[in-house]
Protein backbone atom coordinates (compact mmCIF):
# COMPACT_ATOMS: atom_id res chain seq x y z
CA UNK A 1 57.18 177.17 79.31
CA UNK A 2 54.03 176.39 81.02
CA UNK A 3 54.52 174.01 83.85
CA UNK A 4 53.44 170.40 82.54
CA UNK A 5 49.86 169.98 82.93
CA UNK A 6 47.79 166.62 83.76
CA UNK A 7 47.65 165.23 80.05
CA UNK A 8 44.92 162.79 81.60
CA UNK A 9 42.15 165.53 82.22
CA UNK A 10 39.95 166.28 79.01
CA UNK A 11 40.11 169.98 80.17
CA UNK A 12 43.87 170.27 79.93
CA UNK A 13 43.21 168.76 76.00
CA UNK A 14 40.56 170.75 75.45
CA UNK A 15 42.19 174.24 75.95
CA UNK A 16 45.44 173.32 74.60
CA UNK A 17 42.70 172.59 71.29
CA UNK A 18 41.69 176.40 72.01
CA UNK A 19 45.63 177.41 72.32
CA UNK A 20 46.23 176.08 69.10
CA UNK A 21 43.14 177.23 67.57
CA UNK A 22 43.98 180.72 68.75
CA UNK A 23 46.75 180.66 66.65
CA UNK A 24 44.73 180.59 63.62
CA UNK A 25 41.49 182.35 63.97
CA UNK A 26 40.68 185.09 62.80
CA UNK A 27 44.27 185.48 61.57
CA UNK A 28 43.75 182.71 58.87
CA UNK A 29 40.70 184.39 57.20
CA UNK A 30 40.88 186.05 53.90
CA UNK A 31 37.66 187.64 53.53
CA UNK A 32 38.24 187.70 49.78
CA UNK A 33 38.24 183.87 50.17
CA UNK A 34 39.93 180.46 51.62
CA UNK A 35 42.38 181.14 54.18
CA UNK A 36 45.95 182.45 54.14
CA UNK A 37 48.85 178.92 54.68
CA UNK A 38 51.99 180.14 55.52
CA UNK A 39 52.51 181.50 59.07
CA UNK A 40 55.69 181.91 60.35
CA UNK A 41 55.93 181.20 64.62
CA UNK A 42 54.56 184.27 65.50
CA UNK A 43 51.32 183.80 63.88
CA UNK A 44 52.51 186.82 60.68
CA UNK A 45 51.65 185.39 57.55
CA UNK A 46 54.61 185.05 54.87
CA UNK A 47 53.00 183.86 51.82
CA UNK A 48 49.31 186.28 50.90
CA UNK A 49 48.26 184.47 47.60
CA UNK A 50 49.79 180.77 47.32
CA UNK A 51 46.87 177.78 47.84
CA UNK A 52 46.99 174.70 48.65
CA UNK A 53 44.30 171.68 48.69
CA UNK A 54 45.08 170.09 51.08
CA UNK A 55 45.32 173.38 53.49
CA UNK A 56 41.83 174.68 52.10
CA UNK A 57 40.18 171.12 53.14
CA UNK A 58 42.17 170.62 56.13
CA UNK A 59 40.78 174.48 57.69
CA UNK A 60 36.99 173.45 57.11
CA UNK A 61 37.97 169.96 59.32
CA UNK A 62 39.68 172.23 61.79
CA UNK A 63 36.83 174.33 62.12
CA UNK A 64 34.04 171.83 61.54
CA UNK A 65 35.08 170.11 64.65
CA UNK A 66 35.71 173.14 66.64
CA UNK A 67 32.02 174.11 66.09
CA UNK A 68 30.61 170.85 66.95
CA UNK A 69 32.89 171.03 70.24
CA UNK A 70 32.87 174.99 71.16
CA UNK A 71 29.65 175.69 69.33
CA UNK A 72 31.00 179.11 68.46
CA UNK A 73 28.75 179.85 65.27
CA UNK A 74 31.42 182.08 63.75
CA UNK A 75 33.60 178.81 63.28
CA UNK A 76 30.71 177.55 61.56
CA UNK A 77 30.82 180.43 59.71
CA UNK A 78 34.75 179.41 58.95
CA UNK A 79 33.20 175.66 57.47
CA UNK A 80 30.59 177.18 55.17
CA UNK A 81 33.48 179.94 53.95
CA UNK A 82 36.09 177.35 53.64
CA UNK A 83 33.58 174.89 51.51
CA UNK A 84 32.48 177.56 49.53
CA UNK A 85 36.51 177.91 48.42
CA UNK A 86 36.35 174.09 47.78
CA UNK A 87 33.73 174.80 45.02
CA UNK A 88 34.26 178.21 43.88
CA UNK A 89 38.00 178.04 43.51
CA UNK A 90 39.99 174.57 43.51
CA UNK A 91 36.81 172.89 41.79
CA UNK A 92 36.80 172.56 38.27
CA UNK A 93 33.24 172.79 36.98
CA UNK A 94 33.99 171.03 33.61
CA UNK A 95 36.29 167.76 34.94
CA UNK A 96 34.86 167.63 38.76
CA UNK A 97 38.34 167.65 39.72
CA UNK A 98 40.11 169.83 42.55
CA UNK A 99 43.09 171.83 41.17
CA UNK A 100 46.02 170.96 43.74
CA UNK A 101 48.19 174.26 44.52
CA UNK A 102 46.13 177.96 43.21
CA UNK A 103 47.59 181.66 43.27
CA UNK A 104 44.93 183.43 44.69
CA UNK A 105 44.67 186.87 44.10
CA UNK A 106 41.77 189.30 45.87
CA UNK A 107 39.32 186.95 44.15
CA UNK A 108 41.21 185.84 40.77
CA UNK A 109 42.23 182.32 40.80
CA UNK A 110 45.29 180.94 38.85
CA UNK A 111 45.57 177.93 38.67
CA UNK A 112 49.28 176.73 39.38
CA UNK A 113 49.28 172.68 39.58
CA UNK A 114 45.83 170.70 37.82
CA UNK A 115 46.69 167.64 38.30
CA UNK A 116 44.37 165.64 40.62
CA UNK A 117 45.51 163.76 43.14
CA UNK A 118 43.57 160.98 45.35
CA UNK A 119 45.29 162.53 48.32
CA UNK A 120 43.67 165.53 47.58
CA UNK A 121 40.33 164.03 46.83
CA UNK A 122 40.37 162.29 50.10
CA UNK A 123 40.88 165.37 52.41
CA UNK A 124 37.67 166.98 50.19
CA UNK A 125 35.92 164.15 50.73
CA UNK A 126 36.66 164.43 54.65
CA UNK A 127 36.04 168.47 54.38
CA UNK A 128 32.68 167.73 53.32
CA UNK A 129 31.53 164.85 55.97
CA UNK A 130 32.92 167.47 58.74
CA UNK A 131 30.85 169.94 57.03
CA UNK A 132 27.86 168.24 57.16
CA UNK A 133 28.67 166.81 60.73
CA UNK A 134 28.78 170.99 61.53
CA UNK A 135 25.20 171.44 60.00
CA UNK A 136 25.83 172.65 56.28
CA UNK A 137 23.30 170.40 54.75
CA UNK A 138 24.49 171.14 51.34
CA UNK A 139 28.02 168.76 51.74
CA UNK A 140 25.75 165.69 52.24
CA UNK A 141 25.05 165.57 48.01
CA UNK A 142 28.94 166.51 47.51
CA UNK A 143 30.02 163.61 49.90
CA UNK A 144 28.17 161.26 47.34
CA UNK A 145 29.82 163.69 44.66
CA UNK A 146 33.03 163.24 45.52
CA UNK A 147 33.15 159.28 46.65
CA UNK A 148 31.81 158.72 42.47
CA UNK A 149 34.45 160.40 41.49
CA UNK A 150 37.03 158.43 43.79
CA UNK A 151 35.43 155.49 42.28
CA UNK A 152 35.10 156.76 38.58
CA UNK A 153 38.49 158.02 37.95
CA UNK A 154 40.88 156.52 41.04
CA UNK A 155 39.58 153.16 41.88
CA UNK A 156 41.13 150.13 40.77
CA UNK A 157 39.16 146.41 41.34
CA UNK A 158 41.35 144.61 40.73
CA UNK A 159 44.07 145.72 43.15
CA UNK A 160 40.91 146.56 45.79
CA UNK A 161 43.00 149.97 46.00
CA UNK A 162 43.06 153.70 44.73
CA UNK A 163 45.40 154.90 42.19
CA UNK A 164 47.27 158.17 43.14
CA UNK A 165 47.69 160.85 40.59
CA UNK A 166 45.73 161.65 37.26
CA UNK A 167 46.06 164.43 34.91
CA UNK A 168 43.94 167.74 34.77
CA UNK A 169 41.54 166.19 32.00
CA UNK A 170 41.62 162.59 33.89
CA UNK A 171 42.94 161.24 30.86
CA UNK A 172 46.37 160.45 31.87
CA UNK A 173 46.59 158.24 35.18
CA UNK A 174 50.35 158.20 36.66
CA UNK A 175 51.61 154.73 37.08
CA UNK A 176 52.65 155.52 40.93
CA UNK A 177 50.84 153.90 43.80
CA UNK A 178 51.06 155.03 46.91
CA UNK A 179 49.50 153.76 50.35
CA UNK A 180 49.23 157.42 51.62
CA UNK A 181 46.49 158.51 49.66
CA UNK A 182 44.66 155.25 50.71
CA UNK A 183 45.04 155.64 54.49
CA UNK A 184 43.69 159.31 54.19
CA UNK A 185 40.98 157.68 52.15
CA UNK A 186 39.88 154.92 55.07
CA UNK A 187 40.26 158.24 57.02
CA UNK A 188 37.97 160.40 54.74
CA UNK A 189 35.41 157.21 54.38
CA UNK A 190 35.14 156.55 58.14
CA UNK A 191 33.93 160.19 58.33
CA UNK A 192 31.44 160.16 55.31
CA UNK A 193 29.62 156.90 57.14
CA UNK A 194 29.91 158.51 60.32
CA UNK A 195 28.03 161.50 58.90
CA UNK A 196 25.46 159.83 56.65
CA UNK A 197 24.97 156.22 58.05
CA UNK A 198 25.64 155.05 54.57
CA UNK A 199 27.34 152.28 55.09
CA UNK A 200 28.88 151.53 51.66
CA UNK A 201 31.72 153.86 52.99
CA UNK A 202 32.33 152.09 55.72
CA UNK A 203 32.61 148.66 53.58
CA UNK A 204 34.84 150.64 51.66
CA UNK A 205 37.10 151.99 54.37
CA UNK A 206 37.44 148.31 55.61
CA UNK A 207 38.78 147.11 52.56
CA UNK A 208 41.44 149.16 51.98
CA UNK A 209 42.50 149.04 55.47
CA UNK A 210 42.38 145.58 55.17
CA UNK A 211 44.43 145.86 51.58
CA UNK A 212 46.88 147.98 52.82
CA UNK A 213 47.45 146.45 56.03
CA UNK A 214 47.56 142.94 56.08
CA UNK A 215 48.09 142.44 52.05
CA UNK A 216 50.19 145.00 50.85
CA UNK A 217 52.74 144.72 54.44
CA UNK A 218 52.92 141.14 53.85
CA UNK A 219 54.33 142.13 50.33
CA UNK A 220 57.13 144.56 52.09
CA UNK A 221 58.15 142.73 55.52
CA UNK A 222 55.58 142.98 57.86
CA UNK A 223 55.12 146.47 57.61
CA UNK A 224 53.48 149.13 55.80
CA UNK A 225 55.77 150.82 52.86
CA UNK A 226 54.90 153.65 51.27
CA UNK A 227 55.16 153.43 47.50
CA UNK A 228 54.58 150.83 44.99
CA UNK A 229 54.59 150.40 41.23
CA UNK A 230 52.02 149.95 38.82
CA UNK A 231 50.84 146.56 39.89
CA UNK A 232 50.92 147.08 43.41
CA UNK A 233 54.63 145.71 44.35
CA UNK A 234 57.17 147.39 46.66
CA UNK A 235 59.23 150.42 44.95
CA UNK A 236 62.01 150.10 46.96
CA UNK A 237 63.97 152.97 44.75
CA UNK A 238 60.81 155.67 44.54
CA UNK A 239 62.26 159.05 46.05
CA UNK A 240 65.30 157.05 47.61
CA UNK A 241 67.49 160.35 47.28
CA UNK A 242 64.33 162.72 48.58
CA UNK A 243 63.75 161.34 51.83
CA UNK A 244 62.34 164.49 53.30
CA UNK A 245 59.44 164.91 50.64
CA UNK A 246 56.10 166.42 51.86
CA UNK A 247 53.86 163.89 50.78
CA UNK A 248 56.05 161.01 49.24
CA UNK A 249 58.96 160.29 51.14
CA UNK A 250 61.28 157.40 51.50
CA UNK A 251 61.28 154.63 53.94
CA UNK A 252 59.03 153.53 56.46
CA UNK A 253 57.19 155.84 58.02
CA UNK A 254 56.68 155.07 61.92
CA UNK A 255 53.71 158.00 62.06
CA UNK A 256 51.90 156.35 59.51
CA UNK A 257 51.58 153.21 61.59
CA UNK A 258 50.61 154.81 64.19
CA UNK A 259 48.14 156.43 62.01
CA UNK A 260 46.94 153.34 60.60
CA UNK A 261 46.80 151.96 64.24
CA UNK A 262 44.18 154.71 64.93
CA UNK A 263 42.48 154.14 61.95
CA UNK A 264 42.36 150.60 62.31
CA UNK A 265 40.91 150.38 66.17
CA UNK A 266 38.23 153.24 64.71
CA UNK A 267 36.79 150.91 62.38
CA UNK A 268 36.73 148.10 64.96
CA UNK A 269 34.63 150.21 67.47
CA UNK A 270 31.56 150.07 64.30
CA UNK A 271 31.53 146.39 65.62
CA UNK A 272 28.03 144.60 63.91
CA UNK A 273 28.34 147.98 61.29
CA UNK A 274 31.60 145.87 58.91
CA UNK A 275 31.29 143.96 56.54
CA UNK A 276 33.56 140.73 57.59
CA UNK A 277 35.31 139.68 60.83
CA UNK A 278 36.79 142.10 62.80
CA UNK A 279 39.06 140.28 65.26
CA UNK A 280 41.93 140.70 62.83
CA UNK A 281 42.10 144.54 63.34
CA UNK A 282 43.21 145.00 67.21
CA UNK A 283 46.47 142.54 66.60
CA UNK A 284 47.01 144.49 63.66
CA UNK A 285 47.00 147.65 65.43
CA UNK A 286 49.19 146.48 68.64
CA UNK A 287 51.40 145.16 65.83
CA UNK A 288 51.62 148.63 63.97
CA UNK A 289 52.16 150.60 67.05
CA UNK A 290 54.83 148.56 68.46
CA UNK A 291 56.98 148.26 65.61
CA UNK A 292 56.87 152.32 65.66
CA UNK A 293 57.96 152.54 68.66
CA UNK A 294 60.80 149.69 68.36
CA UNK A 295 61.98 151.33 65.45
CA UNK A 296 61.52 154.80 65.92
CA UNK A 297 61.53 155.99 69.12
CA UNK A 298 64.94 158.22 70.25
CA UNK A 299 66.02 157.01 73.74
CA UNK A 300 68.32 159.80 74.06
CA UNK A 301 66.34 162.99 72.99
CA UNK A 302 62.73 161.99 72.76
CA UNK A 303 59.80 161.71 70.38
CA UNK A 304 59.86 159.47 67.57
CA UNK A 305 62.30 159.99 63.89
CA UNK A 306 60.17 160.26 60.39
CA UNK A 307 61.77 157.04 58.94
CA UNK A 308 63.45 154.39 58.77
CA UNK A 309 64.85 152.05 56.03
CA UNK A 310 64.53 148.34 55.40
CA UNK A 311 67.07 147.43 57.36
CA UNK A 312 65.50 149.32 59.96
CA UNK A 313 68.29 152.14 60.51
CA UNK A 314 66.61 155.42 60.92
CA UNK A 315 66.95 157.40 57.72
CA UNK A 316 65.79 160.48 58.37
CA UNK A 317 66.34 160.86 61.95
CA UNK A 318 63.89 164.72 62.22
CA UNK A 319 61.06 164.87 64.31
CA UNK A 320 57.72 165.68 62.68
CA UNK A 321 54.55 167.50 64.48
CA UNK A 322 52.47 165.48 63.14
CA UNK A 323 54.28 162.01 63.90
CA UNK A 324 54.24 162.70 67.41
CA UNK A 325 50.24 163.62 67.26
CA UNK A 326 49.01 161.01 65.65
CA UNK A 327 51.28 158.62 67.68
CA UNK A 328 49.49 160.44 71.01
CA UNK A 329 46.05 159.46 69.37
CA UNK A 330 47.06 155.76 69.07
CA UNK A 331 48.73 155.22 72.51
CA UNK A 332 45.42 156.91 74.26
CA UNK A 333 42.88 154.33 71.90
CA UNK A 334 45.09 151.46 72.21
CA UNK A 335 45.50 152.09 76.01
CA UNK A 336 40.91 152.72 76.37
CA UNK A 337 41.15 149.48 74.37
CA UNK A 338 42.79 147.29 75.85
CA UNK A 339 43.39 148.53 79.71
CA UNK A 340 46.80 147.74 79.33
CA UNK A 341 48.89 150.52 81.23
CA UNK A 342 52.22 150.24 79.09
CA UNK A 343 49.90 152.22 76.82
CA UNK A 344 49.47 155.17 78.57
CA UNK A 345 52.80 154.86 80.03
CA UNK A 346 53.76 155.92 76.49
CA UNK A 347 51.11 158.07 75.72
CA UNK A 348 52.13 160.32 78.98
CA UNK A 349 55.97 160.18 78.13
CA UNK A 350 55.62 161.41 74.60
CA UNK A 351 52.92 164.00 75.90
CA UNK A 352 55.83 165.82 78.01
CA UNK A 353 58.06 165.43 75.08
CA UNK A 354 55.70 166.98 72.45
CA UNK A 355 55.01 169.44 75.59
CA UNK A 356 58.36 170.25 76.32
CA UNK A 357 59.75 170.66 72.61
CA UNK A 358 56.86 171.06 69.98
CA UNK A 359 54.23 172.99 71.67
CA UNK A 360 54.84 176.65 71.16
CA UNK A 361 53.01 177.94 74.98
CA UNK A 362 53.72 181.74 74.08
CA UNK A 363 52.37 182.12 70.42
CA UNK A 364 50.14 178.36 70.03
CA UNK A 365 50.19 175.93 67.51
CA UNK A 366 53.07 173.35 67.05
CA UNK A 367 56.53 173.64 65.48
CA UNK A 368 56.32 171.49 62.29
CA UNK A 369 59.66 169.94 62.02
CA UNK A 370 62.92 169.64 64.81
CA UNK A 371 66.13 168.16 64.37
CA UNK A 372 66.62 164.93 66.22
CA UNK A 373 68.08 166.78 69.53
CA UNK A 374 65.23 168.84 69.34
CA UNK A 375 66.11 172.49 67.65
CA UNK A 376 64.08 174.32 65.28
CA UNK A 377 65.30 174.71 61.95
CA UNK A 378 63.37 178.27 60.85
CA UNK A 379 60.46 180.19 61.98
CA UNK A 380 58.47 178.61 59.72
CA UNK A 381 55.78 177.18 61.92
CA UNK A 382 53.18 176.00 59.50
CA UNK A 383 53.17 176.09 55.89
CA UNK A 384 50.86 174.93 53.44
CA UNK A 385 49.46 171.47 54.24
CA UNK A 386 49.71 172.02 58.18
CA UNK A 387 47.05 174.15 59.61
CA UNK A 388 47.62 172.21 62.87
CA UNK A 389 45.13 169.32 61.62
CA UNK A 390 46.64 166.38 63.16
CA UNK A 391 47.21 168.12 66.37
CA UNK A 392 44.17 169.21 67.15
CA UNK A 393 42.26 166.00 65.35
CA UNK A 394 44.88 163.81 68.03
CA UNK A 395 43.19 165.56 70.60
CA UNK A 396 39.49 165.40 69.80
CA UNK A 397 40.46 161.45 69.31
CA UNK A 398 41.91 161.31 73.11
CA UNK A 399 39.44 163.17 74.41
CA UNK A 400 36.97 160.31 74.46
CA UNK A 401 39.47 157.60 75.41
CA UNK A 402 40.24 159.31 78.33
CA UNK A 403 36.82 159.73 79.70
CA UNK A 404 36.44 155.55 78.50
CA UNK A 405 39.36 155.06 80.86
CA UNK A 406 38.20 156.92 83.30
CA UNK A 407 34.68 155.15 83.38
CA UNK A 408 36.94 152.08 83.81
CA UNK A 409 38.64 153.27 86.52
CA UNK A 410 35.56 153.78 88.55
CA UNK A 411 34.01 150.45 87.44
């Protein structure tokens, strides 16, 4: 393992981002179209023909941001490839919708799963503001596409929320609600204003943080749950017996309030840019990120579990990539924030964690899932949905904390 590195220097960030990238380019590339999603640790790809949405969006963020940081024009050349999958494959001409899972097959694409999700929606609608952040002009007019069709199909008044699921022909909308496609929505939003100036997405990333946050928590103890029936109450039964599903799981999920932390102290930095107060959204975030750690973090191995139930036993007591990224991301923006130290207290101890157990130093990228005393439980490093997105997006979110807390140093 590489001896531990000063997780306080940008540098050190910045060419773990290259590590990681490294793992996936050019490897990833089918020239046929997309990118490959399955990749076992050392970087050989398992699956050829098997696509997933939320992979083919997630790539052209990956690589969007890489450009605008490395300014390497093939990776631009990744973002205008990977969009051009968006429309040419997933994209159904007729409805507007994006198919969710394809079998792609040297330029033949099956679709395997129509449905369309708002999940999926929101990581094309974030796809295309990175795109156009990276200089493909063309995204700007499917930003505007996509958000319409959010709105048309997805959004509900009354409930100031997104519905989750519809059918292929939109006719059918599934009764669950779920506050995971909303927070990738906020997410998706906060990148469409930051790439147009058009601030109707920023209004409408406020309310639903807002909604989800404050409204919906105060309907499930404080905190944020994950699934909720038709009208918007707590499903305290929905996958109860599947607490290790992808994107559904049960329980509360620490990494998502860490997420939401993130999200939350974003929007506050547009300051004069919201649409109402904004002094509610640092206590909310403090709030969010200490009840993850309270709950979640393991005293005696490390990192932080995936969930934990109602009573606030953990329930699934793995540790997720991604739940450790996104938790790095929050510490380092709470810590800029605020200039309390506690914050990067935690932010270095989970860094040497994540460094010591999820960080693969010889091949790149990050293990995706370890038991709770830390061992692997395949060689499957990243399948379909991974690509290493919150890992690298954690870091290009640090990055600029740390040089804010530096500047404050000196001051």
């Amino acid at each position: 393992m590489d001896q531990t590195p000063d997780f306080f220097s940008p540098d050190v960030l910045t060419r773990h981002v290259a590590h990681t990238l490294a793992f996936y380019h050019p490897r990833a590339l089918d020239p046929s179209g997309g990118f490959y999603h399955y990749f076992r640790d050392d970087g050989s790809i398992y699956e050829r023909r098997a696509r997933h949405l939320v992979s083919s969006t997630r790539f052209v963020f990956v690589y969007a941001k890489a450009w605008r940081h490395f300014q390497d024009p093939d990776y631009q050349r990744m973002v205008r490839h990977g969009v051009d999958f968006l429309r040419r494959a997933h994209r159904n001409p007729d409805t507007g919708g994006y198919a969710w899972q394809l079998d792609w097959d040297k330029g033949v694409a099956t679709v395997r799963d129509a449905d369309n999700h708002c999940y999926g929606l929101a990581f094309v609608l974030l796809a295309y503001a990175h795109a156009l952040s990276a200089g493909v002009e063309e995204a700007r007019a499917w930003i505007l596409e996509t958000f319409e069709l959010m709105e048309r199909h997805f959004w509900q008044e009354e409930h100031g929320l997104y519905a989750d699921q519809a059918s292929a022909d939109w006719r059918v909308l599934d009764p669950y609600r779920g506050q995971n496609a909303n927070m990738h929505a906020c997410e998706a939003l906060l990148a469409a204003f930051g790439a147009t100036g058009n601030k109707t997405y920023l209004h409408r990333a406020e309310l639903l943080a807002r909604n989800i946050t404050q409204r919906q928590a105060g309907r499930a103890g404080g905190m944020i749950w994950e699934h909720y029936q038709q009208d918007w109450q707590p499903d305290w039964e929905f996958n109860l017996h599947d607490k290790a599903n992808l994107f559904r799981p049960w329980g509360y999920q620490p990494g998502h309030f860490t997420e939401w932390a993130k999200l939350l102290l974003q929007l506050e930095a547009q300051g004069q840019h919201l649409a109402g107060p904004r002094d509610w959204l640092l206590p909310a975030a403090q709030d969010l990120y200490a009840k993850a750690l309270r709950h979640a973090w393991d005293a005696r191995h490390g990192g932080l579990h995936y969930g934990f139930a109602p009573d606030g036993s953990v329930c699934d007591a793995d540790k997720y990539f991604w739940v450790q990224a996104e938790t790095l991301a929050a510490a380092a923006l709470l810590g800029a924030r605020t200039g309390a130290e506690r914050y990067w207290v935690d932010y270095e101890r989970l860094w040497r964690y994540c460094w010591a157990h999820f960080v693969d130093h010889e091949h790149g990228a990050w293990y995706r899932i370890l038991t709770a005393d830390n061992r692997k439980y395949s060689d499957e490093k990243s399948p379909a949905g991974k690509v290493d997105y919150h890992t690298m997006g954690a870091c290009w979110d640090i990055i600029p904390a740390l040089a804010q807390r530096r500047s404050s140093a000196q001051r």
